[in-house]
C-alpha atoms as a PDB file:
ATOM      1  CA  UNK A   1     110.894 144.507  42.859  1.00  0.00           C
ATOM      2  CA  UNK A   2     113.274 141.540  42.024  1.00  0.00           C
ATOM      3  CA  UNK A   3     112.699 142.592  37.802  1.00  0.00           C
ATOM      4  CA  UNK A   4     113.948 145.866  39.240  1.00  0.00           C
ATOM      5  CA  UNK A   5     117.004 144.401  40.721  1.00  0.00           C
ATOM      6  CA  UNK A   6     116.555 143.994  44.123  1.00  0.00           C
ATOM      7  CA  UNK A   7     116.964 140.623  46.295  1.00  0.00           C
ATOM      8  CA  UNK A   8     113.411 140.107  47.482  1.00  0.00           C
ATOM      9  CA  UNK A   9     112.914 137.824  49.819  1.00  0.00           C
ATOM     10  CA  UNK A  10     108.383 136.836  50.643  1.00  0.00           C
ATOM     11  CA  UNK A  11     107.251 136.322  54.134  1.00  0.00           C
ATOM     12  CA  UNK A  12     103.690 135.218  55.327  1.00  0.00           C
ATOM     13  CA  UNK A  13     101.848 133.577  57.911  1.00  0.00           C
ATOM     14  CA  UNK A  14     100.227 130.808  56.076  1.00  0.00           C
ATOM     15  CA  UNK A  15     102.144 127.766  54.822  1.00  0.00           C
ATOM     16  CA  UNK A  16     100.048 127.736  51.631  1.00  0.00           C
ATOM     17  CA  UNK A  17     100.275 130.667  50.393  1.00  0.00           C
ATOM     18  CA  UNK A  18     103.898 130.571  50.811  1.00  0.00           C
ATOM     19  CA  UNK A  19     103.814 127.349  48.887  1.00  0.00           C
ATOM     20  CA  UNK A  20     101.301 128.980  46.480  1.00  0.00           C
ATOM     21  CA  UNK A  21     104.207 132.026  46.030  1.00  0.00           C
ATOM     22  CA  UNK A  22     106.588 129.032  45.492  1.00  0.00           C
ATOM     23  CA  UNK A  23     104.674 128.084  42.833  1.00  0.00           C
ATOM     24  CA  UNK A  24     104.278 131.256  41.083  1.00  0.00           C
ATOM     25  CA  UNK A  25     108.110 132.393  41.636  1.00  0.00           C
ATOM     26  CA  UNK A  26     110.168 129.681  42.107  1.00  0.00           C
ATOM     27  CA  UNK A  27     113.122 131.843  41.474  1.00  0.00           C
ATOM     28  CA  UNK A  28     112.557 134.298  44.857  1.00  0.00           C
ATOM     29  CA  UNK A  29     113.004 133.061  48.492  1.00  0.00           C
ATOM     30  CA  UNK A  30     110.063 132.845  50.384  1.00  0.00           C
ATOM     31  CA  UNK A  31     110.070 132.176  54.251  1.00  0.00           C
ATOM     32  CA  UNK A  32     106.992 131.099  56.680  1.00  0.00           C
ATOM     33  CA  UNK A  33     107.327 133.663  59.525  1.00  0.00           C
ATOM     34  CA  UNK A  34     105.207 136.296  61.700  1.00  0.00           C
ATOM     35  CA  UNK A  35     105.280 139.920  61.572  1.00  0.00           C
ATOM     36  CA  UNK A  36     105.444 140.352  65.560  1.00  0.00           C
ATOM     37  CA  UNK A  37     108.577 138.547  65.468  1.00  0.00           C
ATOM     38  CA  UNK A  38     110.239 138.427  62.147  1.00  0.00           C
ATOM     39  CA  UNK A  39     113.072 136.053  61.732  1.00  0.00           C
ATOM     40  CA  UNK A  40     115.653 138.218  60.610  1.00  0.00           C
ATOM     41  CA  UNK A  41     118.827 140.157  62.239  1.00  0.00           C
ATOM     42  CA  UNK A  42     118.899 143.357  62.878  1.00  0.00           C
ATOM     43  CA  UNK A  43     118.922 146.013  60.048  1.00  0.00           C
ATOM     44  CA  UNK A  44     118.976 143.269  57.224  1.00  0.00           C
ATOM     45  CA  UNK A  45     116.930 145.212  54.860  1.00  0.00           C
ATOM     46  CA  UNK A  46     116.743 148.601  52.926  1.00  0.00           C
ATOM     47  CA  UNK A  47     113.127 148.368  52.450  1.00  0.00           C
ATOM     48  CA  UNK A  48     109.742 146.736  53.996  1.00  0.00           C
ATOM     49  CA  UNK A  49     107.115 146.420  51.479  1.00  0.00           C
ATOM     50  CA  UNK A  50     103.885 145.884  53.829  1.00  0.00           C
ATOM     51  CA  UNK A  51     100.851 145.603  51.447  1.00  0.00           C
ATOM     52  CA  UNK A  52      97.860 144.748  53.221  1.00  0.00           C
ATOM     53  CA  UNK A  53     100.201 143.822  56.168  1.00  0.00           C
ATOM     54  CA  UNK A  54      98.876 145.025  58.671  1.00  0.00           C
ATOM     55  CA  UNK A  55      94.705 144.644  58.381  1.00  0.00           C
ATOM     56  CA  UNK A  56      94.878 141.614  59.618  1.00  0.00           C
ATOM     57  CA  UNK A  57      96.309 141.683  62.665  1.00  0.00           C
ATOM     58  CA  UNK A  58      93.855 141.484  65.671  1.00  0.00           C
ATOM     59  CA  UNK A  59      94.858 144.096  68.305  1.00  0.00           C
ATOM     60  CA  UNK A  60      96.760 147.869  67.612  1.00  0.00           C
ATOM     61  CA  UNK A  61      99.492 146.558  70.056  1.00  0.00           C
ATOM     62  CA  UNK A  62      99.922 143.226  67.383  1.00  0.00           C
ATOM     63  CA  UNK A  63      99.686 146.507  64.780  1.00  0.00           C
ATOM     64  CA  UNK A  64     102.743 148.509  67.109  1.00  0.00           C
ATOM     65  CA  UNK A  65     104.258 145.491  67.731  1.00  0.00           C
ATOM     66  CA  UNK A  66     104.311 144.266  64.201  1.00  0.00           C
ATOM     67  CA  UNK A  67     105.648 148.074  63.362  1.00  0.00           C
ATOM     68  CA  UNK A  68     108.864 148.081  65.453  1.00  0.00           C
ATOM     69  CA  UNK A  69     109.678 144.531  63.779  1.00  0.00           C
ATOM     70  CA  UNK A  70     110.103 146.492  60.516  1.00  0.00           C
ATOM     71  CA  UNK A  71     111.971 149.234  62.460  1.00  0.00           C
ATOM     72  CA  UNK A  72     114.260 146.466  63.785  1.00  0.00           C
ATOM     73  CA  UNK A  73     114.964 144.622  60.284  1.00  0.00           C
ATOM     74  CA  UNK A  74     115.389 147.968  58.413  1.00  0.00           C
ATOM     75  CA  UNK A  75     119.316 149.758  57.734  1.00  0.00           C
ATOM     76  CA  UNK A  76     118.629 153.061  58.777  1.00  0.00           C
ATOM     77  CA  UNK A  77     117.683 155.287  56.576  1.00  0.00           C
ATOM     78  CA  UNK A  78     115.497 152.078  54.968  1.00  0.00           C
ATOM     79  CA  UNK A  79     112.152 152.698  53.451  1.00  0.00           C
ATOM     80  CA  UNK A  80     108.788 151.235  55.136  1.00  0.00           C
ATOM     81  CA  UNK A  81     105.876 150.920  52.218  1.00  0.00           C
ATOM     82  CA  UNK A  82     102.720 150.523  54.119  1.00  0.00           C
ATOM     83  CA  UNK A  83      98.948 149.857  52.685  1.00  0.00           C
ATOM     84  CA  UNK A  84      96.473 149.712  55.235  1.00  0.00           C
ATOM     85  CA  UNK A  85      92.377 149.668  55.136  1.00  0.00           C
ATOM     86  CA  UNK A  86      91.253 153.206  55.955  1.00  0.00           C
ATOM     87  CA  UNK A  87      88.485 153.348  58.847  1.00  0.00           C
ATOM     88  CA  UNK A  88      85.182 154.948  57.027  1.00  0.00           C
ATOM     89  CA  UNK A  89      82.726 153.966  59.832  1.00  0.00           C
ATOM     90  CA  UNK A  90      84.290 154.596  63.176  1.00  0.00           C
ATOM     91  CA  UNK A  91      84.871 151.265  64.009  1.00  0.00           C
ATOM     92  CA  UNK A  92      88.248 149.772  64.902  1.00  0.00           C
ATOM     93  CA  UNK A  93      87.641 146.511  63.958  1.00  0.00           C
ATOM     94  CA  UNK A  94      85.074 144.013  62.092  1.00  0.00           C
ATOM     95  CA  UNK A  95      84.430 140.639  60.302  1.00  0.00           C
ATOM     96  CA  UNK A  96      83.251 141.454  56.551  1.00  0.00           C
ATOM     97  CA  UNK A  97      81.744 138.654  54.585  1.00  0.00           C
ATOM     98  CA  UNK A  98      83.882 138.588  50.864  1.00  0.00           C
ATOM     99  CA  UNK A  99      81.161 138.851  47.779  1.00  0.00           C
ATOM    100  CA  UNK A 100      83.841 136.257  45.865  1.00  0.00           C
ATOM    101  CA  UNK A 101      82.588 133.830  48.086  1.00  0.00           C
ATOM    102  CA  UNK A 102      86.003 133.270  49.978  1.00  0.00           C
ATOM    103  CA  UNK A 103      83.557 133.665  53.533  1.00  0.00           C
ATOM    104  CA  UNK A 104      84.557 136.029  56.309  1.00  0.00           C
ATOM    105  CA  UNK A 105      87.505 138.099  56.649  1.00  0.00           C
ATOM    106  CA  UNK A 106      88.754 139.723  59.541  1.00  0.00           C
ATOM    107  CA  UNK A 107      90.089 143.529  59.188  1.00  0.00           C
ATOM    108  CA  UNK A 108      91.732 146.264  61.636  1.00  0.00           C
ATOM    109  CA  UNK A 109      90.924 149.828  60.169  1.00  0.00           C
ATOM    110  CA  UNK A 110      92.972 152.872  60.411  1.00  0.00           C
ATOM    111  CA  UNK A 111      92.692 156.680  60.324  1.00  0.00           C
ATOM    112  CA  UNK A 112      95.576 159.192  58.556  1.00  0.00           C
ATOM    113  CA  UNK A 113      95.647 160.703  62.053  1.00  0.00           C
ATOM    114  CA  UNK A 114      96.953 157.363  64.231  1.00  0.00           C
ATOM    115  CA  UNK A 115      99.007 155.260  61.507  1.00  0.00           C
ATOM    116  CA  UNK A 116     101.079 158.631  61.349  1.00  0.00           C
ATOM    117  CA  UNK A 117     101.381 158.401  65.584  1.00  0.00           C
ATOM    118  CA  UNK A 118     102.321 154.784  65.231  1.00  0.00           C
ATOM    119  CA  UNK A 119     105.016 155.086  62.877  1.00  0.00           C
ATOM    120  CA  UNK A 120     106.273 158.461  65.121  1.00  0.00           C
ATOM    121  CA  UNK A 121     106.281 155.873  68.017  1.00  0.00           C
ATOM    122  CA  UNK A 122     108.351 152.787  66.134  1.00  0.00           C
ATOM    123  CA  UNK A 123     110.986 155.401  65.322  1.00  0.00           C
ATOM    124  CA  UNK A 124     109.792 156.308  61.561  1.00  0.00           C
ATOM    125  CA  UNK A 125     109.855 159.586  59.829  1.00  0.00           C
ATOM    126  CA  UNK A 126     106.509 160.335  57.116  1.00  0.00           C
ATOM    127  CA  UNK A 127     107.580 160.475  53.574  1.00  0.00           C
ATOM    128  CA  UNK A 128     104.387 160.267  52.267  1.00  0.00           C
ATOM    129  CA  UNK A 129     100.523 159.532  52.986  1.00  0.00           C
ATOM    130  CA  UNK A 130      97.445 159.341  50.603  1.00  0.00           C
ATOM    131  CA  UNK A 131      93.954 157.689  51.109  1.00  0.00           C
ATOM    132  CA  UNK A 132      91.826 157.017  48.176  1.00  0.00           C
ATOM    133  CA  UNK A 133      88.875 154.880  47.257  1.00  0.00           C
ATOM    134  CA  UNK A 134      89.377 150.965  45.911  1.00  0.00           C
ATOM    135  CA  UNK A 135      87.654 150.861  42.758  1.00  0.00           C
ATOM    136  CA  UNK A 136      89.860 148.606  41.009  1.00  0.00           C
ATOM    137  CA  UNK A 137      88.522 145.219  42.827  1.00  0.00           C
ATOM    138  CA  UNK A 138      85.088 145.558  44.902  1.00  0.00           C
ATOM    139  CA  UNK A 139      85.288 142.568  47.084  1.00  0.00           C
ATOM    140  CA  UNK A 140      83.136 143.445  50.224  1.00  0.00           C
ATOM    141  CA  UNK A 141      80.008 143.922  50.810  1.00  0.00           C
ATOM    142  CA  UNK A 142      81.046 148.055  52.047  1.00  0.00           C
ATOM    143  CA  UNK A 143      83.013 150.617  50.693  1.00  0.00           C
ATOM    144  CA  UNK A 144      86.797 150.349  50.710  1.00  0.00           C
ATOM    145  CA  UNK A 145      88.788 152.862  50.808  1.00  0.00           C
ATOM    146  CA  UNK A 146      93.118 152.246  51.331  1.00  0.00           C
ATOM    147  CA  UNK A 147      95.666 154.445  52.482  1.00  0.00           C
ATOM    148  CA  UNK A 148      99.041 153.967  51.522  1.00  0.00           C
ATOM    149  CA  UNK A 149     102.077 155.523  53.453  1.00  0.00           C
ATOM    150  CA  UNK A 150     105.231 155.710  52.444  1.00  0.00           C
ATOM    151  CA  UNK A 151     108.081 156.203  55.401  1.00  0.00           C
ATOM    152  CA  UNK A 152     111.945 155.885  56.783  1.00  0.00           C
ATOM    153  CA  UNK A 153     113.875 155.213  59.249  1.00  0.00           C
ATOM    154  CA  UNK A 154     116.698 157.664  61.335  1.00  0.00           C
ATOM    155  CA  UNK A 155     119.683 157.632  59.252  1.00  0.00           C
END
């Protein structure tokens, strides 16, 4: 996105990987910060680029919660890129164990059917939704299969 242009500015949880994105871009701004409560004003940004953002978190209110944060930071009419696991087995949740050998990772799963009711709820408008298997990378010891949903805010 910066190559493209646009002032990009990385956000995660963990300390090291922001000093690991440091590393790797020293040129970008990167800031330690939390999705549920994301340390920027109100509408600062024309876009949210959430891959993988929300799998991790451990509760679908942490998942709504996290979801009216990029609501909040957004202009309207900004653009919300979302990639989120797709839930193949009926369960909400679960603890895989990664075949790289990186141990157990926790992972919230989602249908089409209630990402699309949780971005209706935070206020977004569907641009965009396709689900489709990983077969890139094959990590886990299960299928994978992603769905990645592109949305807006009211103008």
């Amino acid at each position: 996105l910066a190559k493209r242009g646009l002032d990009v500015v990385g956000l995660d949880l963990s300390s090291g990987m922001i000093n690991l994105a440091k590393k790797t871009h020293p040129h970008l701004k990167f800031i330690q910060g939390n999705f549920l409560d994301l340390p920027f004003a109100d509408n600062s940004f024309i876009g949210v680029w959430g891959l993988a953002a929300l799998v991790h978190l451990e509760s679908v209110a942490a998942a709504k919660k996290a979801l009216a944060e990029f609501q909040r930071v957004l202009k309207p009419g900004g653009i919300l890129f979302l990639r989120v696991k797709a839930n193949l087995k009926n369960n909400k949740f679960e603890t895989v164990k990664d075949l790289q050998g990186a141990g157990e990772r926790f992972f919230q799963y989602f249908t089409q059917a209630e990402l699309k009711k949780y971005l209706q709820a935070a206020g977004f408008s569907l641009l965009k939704m396709q689900q489709y298997p990983e077969r890139q990378i094959q990590r886990y010891s299960q299928p994978v299969e992603w769905i990645d949903c592109l949305s807006k805010t009211g103008e």
